[in-house]
C-alpha atoms as a PDB file:
ATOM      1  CA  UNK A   1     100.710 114.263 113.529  1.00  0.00           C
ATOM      2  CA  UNK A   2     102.003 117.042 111.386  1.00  0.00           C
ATOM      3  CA  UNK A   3      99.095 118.164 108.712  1.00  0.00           C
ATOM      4  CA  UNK A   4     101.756 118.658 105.799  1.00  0.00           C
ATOM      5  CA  UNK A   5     103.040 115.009 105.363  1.00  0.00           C
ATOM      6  CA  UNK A   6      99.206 114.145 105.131  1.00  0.00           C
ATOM      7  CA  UNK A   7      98.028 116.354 102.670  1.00  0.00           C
ATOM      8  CA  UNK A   8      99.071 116.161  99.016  1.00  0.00           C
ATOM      9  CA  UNK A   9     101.806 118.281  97.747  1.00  0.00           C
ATOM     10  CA  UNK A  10     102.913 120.035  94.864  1.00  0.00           C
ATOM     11  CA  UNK A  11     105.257 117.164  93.815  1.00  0.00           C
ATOM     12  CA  UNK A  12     103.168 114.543  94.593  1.00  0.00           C
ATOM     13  CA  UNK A  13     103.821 113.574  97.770  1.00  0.00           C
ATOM     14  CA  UNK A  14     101.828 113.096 100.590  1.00  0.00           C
ATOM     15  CA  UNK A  15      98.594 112.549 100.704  1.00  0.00           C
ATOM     16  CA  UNK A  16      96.559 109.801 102.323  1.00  0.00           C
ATOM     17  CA  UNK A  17      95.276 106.449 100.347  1.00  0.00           C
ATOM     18  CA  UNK A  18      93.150 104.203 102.392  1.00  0.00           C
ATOM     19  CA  UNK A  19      94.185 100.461 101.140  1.00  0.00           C
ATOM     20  CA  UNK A  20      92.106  97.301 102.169  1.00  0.00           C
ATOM     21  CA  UNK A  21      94.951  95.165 100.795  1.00  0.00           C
ATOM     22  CA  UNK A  22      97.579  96.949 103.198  1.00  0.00           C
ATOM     23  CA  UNK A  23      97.724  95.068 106.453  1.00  0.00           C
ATOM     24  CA  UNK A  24      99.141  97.711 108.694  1.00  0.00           C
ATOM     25  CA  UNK A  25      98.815 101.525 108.238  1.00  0.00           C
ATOM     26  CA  UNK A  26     102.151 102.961 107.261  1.00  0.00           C
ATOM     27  CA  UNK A  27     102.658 106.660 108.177  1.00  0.00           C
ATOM     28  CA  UNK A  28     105.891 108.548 106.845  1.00  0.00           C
ATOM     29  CA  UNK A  29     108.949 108.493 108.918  1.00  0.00           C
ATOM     30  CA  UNK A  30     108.716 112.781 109.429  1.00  0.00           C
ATOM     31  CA  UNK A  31     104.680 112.078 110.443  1.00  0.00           C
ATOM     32  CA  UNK A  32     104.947 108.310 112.209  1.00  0.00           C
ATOM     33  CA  UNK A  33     107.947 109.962 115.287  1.00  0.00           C
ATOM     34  CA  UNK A  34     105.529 112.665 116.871  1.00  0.00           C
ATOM     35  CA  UNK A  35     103.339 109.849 116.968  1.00  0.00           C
ATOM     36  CA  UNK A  36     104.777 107.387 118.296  1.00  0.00           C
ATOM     37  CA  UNK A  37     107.000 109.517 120.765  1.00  0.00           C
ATOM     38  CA  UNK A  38     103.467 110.677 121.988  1.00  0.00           C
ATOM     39  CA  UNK A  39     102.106 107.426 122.592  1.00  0.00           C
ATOM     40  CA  UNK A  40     105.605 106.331 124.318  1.00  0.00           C
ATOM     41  CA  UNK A  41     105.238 110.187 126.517  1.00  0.00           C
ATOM     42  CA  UNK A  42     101.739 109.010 127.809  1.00  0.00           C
ATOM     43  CA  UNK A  43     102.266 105.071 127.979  1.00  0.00           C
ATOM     44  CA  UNK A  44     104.214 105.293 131.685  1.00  0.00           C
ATOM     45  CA  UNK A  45     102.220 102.390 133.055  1.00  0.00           C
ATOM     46  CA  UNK A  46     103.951  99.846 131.121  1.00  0.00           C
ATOM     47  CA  UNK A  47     107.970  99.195 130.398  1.00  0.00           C
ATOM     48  CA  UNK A  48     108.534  99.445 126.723  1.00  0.00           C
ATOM     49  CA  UNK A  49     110.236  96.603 125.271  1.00  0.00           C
ATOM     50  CA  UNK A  50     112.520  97.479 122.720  1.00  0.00           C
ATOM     51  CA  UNK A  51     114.214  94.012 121.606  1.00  0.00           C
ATOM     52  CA  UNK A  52     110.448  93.187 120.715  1.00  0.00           C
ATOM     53  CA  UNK A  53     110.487  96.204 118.550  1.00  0.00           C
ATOM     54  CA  UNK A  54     113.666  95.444 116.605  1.00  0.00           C
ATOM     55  CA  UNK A  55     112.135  91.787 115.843  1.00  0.00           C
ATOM     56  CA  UNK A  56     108.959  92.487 114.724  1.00  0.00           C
ATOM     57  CA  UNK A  57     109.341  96.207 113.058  1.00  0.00           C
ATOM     58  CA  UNK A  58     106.360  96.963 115.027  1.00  0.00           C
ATOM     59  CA  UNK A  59     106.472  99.569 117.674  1.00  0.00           C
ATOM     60  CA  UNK A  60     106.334 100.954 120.244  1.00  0.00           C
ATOM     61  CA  UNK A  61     106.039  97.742 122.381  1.00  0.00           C
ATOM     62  CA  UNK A  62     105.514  97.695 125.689  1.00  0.00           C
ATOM     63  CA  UNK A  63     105.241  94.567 128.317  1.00  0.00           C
ATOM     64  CA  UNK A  64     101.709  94.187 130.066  1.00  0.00           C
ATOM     65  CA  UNK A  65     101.993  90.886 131.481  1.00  0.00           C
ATOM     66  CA  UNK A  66     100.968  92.402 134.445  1.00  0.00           C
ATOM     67  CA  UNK A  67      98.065  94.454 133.866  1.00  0.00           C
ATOM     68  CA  UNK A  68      94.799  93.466 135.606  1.00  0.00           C
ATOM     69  CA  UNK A  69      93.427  95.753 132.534  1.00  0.00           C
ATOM     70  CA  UNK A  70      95.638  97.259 129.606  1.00  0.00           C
ATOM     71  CA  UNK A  71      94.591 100.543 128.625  1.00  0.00           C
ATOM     72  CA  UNK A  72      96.277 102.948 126.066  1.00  0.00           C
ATOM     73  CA  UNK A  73      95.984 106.688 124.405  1.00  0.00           C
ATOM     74  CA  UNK A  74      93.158 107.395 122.226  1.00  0.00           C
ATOM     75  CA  UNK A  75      93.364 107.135 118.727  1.00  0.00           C
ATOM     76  CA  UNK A  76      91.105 109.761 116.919  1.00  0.00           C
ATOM     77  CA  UNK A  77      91.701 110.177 113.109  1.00  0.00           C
ATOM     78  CA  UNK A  78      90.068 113.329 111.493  1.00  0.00           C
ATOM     79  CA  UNK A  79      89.533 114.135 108.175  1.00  0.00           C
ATOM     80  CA  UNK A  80      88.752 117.019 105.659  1.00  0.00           C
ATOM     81  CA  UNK A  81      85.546 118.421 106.229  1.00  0.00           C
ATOM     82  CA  UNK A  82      85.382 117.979 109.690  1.00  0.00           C
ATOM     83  CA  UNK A  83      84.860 114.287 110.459  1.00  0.00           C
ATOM     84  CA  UNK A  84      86.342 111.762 112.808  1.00  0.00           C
ATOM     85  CA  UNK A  85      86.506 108.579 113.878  1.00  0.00           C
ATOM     86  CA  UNK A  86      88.018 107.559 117.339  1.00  0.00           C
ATOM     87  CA  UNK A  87      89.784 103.834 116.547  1.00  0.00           C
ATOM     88  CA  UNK A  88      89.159 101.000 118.918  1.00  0.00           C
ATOM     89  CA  UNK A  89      92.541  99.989 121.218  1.00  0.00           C
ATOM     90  CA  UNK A  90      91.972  96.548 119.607  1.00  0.00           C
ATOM     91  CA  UNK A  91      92.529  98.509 116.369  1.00  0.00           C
ATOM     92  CA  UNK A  92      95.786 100.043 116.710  1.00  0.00           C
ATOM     93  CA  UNK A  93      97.621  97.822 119.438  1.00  0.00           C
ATOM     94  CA  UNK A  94      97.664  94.036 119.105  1.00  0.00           C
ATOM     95  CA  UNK A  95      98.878  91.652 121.903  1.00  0.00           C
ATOM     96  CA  UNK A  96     101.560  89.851 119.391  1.00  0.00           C
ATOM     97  CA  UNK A  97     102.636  86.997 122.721  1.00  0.00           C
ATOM     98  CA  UNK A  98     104.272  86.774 126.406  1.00  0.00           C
ATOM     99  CA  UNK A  99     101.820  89.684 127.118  1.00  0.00           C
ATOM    100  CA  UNK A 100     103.215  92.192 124.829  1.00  0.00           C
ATOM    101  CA  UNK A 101     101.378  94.480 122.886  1.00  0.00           C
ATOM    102  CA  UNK A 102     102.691  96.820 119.957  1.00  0.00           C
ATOM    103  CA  UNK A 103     101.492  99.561 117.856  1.00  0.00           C
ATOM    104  CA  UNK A 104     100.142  98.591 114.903  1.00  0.00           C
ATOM    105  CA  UNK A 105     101.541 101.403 112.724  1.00  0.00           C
ATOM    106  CA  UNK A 106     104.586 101.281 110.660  1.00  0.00           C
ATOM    107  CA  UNK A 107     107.089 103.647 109.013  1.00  0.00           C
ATOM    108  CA  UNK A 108     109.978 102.843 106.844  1.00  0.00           C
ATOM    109  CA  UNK A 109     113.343 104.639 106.027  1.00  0.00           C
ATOM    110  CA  UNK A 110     114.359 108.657 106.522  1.00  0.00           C
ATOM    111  CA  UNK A 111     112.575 109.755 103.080  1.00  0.00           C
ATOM    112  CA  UNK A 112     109.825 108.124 100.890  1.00  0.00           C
ATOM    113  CA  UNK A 113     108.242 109.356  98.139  1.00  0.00           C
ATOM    114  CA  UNK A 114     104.741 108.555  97.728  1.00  0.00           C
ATOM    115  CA  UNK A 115     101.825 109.194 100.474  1.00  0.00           C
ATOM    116  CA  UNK A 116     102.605 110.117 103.870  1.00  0.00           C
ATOM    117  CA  UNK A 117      99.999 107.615 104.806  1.00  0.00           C
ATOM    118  CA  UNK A 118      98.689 104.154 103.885  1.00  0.00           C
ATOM    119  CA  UNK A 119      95.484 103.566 105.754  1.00  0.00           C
ATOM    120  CA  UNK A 120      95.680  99.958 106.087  1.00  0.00           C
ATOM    121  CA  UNK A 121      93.340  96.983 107.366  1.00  0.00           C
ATOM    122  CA  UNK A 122      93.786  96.333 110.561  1.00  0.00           C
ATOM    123  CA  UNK A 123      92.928  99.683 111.692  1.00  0.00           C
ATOM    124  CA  UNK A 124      89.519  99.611 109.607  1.00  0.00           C
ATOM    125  CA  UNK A 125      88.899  96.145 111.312  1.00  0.00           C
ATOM    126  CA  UNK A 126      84.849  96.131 112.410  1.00  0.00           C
ATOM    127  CA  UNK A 127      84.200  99.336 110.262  1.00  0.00           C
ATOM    128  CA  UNK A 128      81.886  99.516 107.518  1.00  0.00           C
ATOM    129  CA  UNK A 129      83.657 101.886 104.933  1.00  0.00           C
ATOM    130  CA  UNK A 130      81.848 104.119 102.467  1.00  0.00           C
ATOM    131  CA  UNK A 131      83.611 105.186  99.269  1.00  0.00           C
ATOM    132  CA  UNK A 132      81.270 108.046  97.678  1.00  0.00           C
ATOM    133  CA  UNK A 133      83.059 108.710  95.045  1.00  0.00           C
ATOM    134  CA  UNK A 134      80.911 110.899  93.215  1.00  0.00           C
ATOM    135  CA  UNK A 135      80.946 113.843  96.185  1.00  0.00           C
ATOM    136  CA  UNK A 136      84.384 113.116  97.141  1.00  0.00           C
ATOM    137  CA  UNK A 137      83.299 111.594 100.975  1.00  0.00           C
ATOM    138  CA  UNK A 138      84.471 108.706 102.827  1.00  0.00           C
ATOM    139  CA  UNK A 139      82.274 107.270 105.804  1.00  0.00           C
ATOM    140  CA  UNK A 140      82.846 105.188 108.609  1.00  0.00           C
ATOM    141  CA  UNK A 141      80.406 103.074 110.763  1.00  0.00           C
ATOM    142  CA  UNK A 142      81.619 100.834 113.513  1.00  0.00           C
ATOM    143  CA  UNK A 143      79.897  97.518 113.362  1.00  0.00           C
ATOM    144  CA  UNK A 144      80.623  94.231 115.114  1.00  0.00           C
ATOM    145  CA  UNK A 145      81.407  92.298 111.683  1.00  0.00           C
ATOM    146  CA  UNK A 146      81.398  88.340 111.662  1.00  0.00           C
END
């Protein structure tokens, strides 16, 4: 995903703002295509199911009614300062029925202003989340939660 839509600009753009109210993560339109065109250039296992796509504005979706096992891309974010943290499948695809599963990401229209990136819920899901504030770090810790 292109570094400049996630990194703050001079007009106040871009930038990333990790929301626990936001359900979904939603990634700018210029940063969200490489992505997704990625995940659809190494997803050949499964056909992708656009109809699905234009009904629930999640995507890609792809069918995997047949999979024995469903198995997808990594998803590693990394952040300022050298951290990362590799998301759980369960994290960024959900099985949404009739054994289709979608991407969990979502863009809206050509240009937005505002962050190029809403770090939303569903992708924090089973993460503890540190806010340090006072030396400007943000920690992750997987954890099973109840």
């Amino acid at each position: 995903m292109p570094y400049k839509y996630l990194s703050p600009g001079e007009d106040g753009n871009g930038g990333v703002i990790i929301d626990s109210a936001t359900t979904f993560t939603f990634i700018a339109r210029e940063a969200f295509e490489p992505l997704s065109d990625e995940f659809i250039r190494q997803i050949t296992d499964y056909k992708r199911i656009k109809e699905f796509e234009d009904v629930t504005r999640l995507g890609p979706c792809f069918n995997v009614s047949d999979a024995k096992t469903v198995s997808f891309p990594e998803l590693r974010l990394y952040f300022k300062g050298g951290a990362d943290v590799a998301l759980p499948v369960e994290n960024y695809f959900a099985f949404v029925g009739g054994g289709v599963a979608c991407l969990t990401m979502v863009t809206g229209p050509e240009r937005v202003d505002g962050p190029g990136m809403i770090l939303g819920s569903f992708q924090m899901q089973n993460f503890y989340v540190e806010y340090d504030l006072r030396n400007e770090r943000l920690g992750f810790k997987q954890e099973k939660c109840k």
